[in-house]
PDB file of N, CA and C in Angstrom:
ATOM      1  N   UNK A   1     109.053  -2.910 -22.826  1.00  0.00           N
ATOM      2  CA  UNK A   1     109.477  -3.374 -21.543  1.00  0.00           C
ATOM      3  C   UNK A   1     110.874  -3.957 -21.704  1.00  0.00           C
ATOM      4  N   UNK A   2     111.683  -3.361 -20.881  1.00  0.00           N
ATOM      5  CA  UNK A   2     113.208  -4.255 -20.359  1.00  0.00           C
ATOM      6  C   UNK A   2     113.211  -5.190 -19.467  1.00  0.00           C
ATOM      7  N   UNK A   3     114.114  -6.005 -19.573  1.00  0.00           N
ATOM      8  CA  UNK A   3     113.680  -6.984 -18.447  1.00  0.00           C
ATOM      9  C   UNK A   3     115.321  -7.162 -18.233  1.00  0.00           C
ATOM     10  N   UNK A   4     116.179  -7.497 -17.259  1.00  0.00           N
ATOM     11  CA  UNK A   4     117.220  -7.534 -16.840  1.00  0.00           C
ATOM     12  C   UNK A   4     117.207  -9.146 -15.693  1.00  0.00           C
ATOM     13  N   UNK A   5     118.040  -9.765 -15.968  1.00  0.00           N
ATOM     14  CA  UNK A   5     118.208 -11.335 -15.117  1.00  0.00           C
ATOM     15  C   UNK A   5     119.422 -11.617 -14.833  1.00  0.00           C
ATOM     16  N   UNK A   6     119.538 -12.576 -14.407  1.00  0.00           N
ATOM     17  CA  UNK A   6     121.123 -13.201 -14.266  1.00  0.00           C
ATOM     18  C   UNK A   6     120.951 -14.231 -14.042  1.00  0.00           C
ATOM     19  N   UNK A   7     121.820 -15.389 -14.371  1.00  0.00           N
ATOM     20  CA  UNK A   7     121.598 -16.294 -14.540  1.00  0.00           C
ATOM     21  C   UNK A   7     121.988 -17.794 -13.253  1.00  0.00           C
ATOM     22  N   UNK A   8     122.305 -16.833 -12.350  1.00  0.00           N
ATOM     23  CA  UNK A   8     122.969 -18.026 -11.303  1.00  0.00           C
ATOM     24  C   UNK A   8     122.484 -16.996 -10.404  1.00  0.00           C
ATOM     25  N   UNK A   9     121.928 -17.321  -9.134  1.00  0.00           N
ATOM     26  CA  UNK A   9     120.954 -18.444  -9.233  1.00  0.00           C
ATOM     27  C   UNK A   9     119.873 -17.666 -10.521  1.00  0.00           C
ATOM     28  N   UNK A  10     118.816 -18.089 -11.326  1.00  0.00           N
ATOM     29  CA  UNK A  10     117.852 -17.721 -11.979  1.00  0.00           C
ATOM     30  C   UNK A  10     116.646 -16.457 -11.090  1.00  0.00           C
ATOM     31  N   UNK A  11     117.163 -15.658 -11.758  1.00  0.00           N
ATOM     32  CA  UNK A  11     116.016 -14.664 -11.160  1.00  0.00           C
ATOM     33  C   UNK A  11     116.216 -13.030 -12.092  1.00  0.00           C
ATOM     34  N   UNK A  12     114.782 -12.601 -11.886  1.00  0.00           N
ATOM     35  CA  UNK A  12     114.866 -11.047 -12.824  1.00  0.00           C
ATOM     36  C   UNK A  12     115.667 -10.169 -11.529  1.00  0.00           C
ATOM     37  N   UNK A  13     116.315  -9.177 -12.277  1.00  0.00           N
ATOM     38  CA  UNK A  13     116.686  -8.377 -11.728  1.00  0.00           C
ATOM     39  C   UNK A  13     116.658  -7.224 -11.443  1.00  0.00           C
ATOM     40  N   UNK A  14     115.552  -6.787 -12.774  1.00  0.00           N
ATOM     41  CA  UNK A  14     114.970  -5.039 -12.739  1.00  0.00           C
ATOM     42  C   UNK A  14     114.149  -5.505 -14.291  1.00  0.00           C
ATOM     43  N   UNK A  15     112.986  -4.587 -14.179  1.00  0.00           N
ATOM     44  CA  UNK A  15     112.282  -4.807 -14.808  1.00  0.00           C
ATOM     45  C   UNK A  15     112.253  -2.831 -15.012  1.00  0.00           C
ATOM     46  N   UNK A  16     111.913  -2.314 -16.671  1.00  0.00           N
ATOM     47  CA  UNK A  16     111.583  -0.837 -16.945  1.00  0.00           C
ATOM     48  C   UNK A  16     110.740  -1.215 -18.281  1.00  0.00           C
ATOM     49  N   UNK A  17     109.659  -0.476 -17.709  1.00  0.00           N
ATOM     50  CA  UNK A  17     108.397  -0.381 -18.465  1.00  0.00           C
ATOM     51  C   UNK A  17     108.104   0.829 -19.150  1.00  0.00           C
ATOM     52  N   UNK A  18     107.239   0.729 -19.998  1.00  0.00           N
ATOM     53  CA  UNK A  18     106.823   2.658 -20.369  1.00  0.00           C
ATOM     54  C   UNK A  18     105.482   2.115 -20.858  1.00  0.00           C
ATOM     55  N   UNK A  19     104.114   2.772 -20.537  1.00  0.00           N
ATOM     56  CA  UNK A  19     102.870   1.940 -20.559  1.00  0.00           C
ATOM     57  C   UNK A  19     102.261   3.465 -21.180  1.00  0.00           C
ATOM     58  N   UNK A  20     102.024   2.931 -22.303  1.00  0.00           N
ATOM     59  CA  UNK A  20     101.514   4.235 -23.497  1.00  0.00           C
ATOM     60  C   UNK A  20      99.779   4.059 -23.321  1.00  0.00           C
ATOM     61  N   UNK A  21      99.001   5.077 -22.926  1.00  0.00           N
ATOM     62  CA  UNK A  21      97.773   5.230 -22.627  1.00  0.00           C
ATOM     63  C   UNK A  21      96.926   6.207 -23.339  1.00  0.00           C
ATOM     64  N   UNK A  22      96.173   5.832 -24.003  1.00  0.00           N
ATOM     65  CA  UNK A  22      95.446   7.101 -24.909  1.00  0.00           C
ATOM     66  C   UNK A  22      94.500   7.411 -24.250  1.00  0.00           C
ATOM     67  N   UNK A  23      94.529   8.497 -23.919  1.00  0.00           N
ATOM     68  CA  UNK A  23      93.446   9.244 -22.951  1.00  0.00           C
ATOM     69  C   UNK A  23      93.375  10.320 -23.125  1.00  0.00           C
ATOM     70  N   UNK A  24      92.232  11.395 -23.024  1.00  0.00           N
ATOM     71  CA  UNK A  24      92.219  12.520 -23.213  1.00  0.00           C
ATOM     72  C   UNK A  24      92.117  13.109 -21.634  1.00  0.00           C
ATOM     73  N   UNK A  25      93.074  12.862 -21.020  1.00  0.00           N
ATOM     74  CA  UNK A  25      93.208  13.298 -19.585  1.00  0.00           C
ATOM     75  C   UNK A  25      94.582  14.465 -19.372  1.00  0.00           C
ATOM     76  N   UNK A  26      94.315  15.141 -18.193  1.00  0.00           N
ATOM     77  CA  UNK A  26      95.501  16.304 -17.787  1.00  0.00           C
ATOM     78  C   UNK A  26      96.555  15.345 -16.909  1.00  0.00           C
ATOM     79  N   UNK A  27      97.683  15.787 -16.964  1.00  0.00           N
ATOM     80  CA  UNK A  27      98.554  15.246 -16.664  1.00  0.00           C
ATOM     81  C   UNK A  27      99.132  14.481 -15.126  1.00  0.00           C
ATOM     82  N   UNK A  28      98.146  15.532 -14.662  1.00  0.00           N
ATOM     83  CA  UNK A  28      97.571  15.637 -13.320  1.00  0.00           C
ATOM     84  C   UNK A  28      97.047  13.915 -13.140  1.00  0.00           C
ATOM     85  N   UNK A  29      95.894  13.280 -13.793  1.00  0.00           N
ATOM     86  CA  UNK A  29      95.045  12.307 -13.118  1.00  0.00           C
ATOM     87  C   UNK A  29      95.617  11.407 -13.953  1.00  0.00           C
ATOM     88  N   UNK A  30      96.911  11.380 -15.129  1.00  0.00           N
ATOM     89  CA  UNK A  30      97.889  10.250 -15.507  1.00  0.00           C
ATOM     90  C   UNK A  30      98.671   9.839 -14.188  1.00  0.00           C
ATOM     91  N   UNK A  31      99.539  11.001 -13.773  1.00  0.00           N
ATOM     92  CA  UNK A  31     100.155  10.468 -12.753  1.00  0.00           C
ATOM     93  C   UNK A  31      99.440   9.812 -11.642  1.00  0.00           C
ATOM     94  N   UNK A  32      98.281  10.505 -11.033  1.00  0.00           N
ATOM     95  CA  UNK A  32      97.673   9.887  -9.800  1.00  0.00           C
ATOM     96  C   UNK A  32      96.909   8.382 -10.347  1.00  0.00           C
ATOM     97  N   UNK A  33      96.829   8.098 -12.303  1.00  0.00           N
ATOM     98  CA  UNK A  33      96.525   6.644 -12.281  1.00  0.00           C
ATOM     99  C   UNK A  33      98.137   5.845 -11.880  1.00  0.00           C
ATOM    100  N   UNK A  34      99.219   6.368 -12.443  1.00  0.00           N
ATOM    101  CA  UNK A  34     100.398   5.525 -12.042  1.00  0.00           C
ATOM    102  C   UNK A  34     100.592   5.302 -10.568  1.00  0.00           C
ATOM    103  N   UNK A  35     100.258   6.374 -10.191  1.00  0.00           N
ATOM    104  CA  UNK A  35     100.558   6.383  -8.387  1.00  0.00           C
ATOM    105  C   UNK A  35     100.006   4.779  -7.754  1.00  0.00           C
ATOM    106  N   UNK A  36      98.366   4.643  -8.236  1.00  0.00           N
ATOM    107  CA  UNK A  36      97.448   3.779  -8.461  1.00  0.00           C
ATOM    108  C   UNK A  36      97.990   2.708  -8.232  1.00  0.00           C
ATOM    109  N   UNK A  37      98.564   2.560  -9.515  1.00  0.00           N
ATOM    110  CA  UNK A  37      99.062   1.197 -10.035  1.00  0.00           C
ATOM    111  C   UNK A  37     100.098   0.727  -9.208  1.00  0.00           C
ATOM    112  N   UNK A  38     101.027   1.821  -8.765  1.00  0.00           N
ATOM    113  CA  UNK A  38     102.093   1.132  -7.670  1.00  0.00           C
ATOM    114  C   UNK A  38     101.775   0.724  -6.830  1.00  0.00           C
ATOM    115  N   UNK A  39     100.992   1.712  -6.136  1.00  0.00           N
ATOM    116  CA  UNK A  39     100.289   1.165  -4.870  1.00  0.00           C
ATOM    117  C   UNK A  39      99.323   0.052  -5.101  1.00  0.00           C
ATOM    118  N   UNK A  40      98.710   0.142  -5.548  1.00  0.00           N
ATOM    119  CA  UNK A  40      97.365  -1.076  -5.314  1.00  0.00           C
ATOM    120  C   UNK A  40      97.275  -2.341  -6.326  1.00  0.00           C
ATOM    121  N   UNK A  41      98.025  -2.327  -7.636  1.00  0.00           N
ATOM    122  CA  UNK A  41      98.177  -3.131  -8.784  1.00  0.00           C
ATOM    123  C   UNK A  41      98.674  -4.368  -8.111  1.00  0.00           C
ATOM    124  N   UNK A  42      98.096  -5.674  -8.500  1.00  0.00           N
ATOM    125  CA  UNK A  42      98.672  -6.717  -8.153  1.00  0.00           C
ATOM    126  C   UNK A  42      99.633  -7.173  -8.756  1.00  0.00           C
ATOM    127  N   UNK A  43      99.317  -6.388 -10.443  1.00  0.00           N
ATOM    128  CA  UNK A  43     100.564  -7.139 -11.691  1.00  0.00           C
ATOM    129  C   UNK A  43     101.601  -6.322 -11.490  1.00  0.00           C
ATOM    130  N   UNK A  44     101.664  -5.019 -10.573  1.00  0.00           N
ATOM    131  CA  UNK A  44     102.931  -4.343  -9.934  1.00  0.00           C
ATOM    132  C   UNK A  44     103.461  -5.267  -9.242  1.00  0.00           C
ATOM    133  N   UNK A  45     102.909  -5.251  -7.496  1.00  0.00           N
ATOM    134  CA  UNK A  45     103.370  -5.457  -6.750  1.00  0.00           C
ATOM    135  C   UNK A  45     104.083  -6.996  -6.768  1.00  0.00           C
ATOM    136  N   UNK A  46     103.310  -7.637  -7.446  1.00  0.00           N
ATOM    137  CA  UNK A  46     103.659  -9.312  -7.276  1.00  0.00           C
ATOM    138  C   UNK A  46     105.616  -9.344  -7.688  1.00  0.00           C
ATOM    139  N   UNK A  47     105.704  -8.747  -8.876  1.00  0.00           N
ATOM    140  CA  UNK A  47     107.531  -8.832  -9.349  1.00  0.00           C
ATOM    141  C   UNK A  47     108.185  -7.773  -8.377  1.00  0.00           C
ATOM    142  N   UNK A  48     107.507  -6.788  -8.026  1.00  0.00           N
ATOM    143  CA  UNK A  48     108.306  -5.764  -7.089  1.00  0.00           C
ATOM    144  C   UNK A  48     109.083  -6.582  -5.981  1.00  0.00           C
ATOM    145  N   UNK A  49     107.941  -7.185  -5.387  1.00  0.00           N
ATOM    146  CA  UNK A  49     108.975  -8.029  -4.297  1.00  0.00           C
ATOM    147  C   UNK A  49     110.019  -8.957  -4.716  1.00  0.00           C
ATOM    148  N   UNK A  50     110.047  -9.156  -6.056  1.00  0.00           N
ATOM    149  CA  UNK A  50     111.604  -9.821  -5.811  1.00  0.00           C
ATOM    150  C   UNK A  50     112.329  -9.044  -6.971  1.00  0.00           C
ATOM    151  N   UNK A  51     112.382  -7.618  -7.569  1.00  0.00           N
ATOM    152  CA  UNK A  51     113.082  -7.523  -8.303  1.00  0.00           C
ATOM    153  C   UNK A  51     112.997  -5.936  -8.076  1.00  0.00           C
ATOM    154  N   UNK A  52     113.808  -5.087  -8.708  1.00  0.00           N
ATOM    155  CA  UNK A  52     113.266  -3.572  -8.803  1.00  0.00           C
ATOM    156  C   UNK A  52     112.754  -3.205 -10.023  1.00  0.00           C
ATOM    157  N   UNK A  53     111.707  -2.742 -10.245  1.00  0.00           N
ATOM    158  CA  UNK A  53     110.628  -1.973 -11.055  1.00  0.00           C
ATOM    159  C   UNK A  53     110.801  -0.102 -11.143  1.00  0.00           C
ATOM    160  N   UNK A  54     110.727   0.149 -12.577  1.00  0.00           N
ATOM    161  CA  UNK A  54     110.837   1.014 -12.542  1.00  0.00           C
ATOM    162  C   UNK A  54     110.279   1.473 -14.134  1.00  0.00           C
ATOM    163  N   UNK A  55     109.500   2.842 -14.318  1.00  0.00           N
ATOM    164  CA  UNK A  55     108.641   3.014 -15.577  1.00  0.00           C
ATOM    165  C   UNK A  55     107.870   4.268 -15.600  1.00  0.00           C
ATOM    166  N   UNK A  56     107.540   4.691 -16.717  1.00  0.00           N
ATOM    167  CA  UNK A  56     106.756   5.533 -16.699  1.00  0.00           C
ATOM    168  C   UNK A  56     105.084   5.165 -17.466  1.00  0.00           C
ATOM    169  N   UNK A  57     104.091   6.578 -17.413  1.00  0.00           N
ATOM    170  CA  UNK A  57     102.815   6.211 -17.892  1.00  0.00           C
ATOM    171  C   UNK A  57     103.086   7.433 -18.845  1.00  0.00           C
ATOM    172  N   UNK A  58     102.749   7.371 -20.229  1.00  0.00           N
ATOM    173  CA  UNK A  58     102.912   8.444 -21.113  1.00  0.00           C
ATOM    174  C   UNK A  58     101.661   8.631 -21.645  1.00  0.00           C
ATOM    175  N   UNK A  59     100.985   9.319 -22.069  1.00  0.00           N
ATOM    176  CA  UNK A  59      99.652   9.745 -21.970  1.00  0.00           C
ATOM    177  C   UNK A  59      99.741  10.061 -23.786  1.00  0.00           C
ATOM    178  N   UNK A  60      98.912   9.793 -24.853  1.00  0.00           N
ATOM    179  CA  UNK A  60      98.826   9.400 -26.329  1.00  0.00           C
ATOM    180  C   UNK A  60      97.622   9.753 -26.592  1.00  0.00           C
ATOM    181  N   UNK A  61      97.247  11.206 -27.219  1.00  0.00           N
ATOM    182  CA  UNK A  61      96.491  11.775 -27.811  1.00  0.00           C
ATOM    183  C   UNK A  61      95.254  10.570 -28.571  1.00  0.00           C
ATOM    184  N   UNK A  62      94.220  10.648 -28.139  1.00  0.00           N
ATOM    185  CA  UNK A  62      93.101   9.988 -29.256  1.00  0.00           C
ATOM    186  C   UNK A  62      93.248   9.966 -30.320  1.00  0.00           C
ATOM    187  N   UNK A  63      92.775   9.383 -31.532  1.00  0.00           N
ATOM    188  CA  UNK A  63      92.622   9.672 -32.713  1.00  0.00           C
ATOM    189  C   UNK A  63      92.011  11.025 -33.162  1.00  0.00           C
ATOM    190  N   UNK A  64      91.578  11.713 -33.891  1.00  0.00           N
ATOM    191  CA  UNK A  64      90.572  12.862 -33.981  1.00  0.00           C
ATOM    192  C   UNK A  64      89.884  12.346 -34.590  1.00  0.00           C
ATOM    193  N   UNK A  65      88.262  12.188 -34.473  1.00  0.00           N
ATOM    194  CA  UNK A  65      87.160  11.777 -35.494  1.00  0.00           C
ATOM    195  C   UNK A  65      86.214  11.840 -34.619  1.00  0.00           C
TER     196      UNK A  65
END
């Protein structure tokens, strides 16, 4: 995670994430979980309103066993 601020007055200014998920899912129902998260996530929405957000969901093969 990046986090970007400034210092007068105190406040974030953009926040970029990349949220690594091991799942054995198609690429298809990664995105519609990110979609998810924008829309309905509270730990989204709460910094969205005062800053811009921006990130991806990258999808990380299981272990094999």
């Amino acid at each position: 995670m990046q986090v970007r601020r400034q210092d007068a007055p105190p406040r974030f200014t953009a926040l970029t994430y990349e949220l690594r998920l091991v799942a054995d899912e198609p690429q298809r129902r990664i995105d519609l979980l990110h979609q998810n998260l924008l829309r309905f996530g509270t730990v989204y929405n709460t910094p969205a309103a005062a800053c811009d957000i921006d990130g991806t969901v990258v999808p990380v093969a299981p272990p094999a066993g």
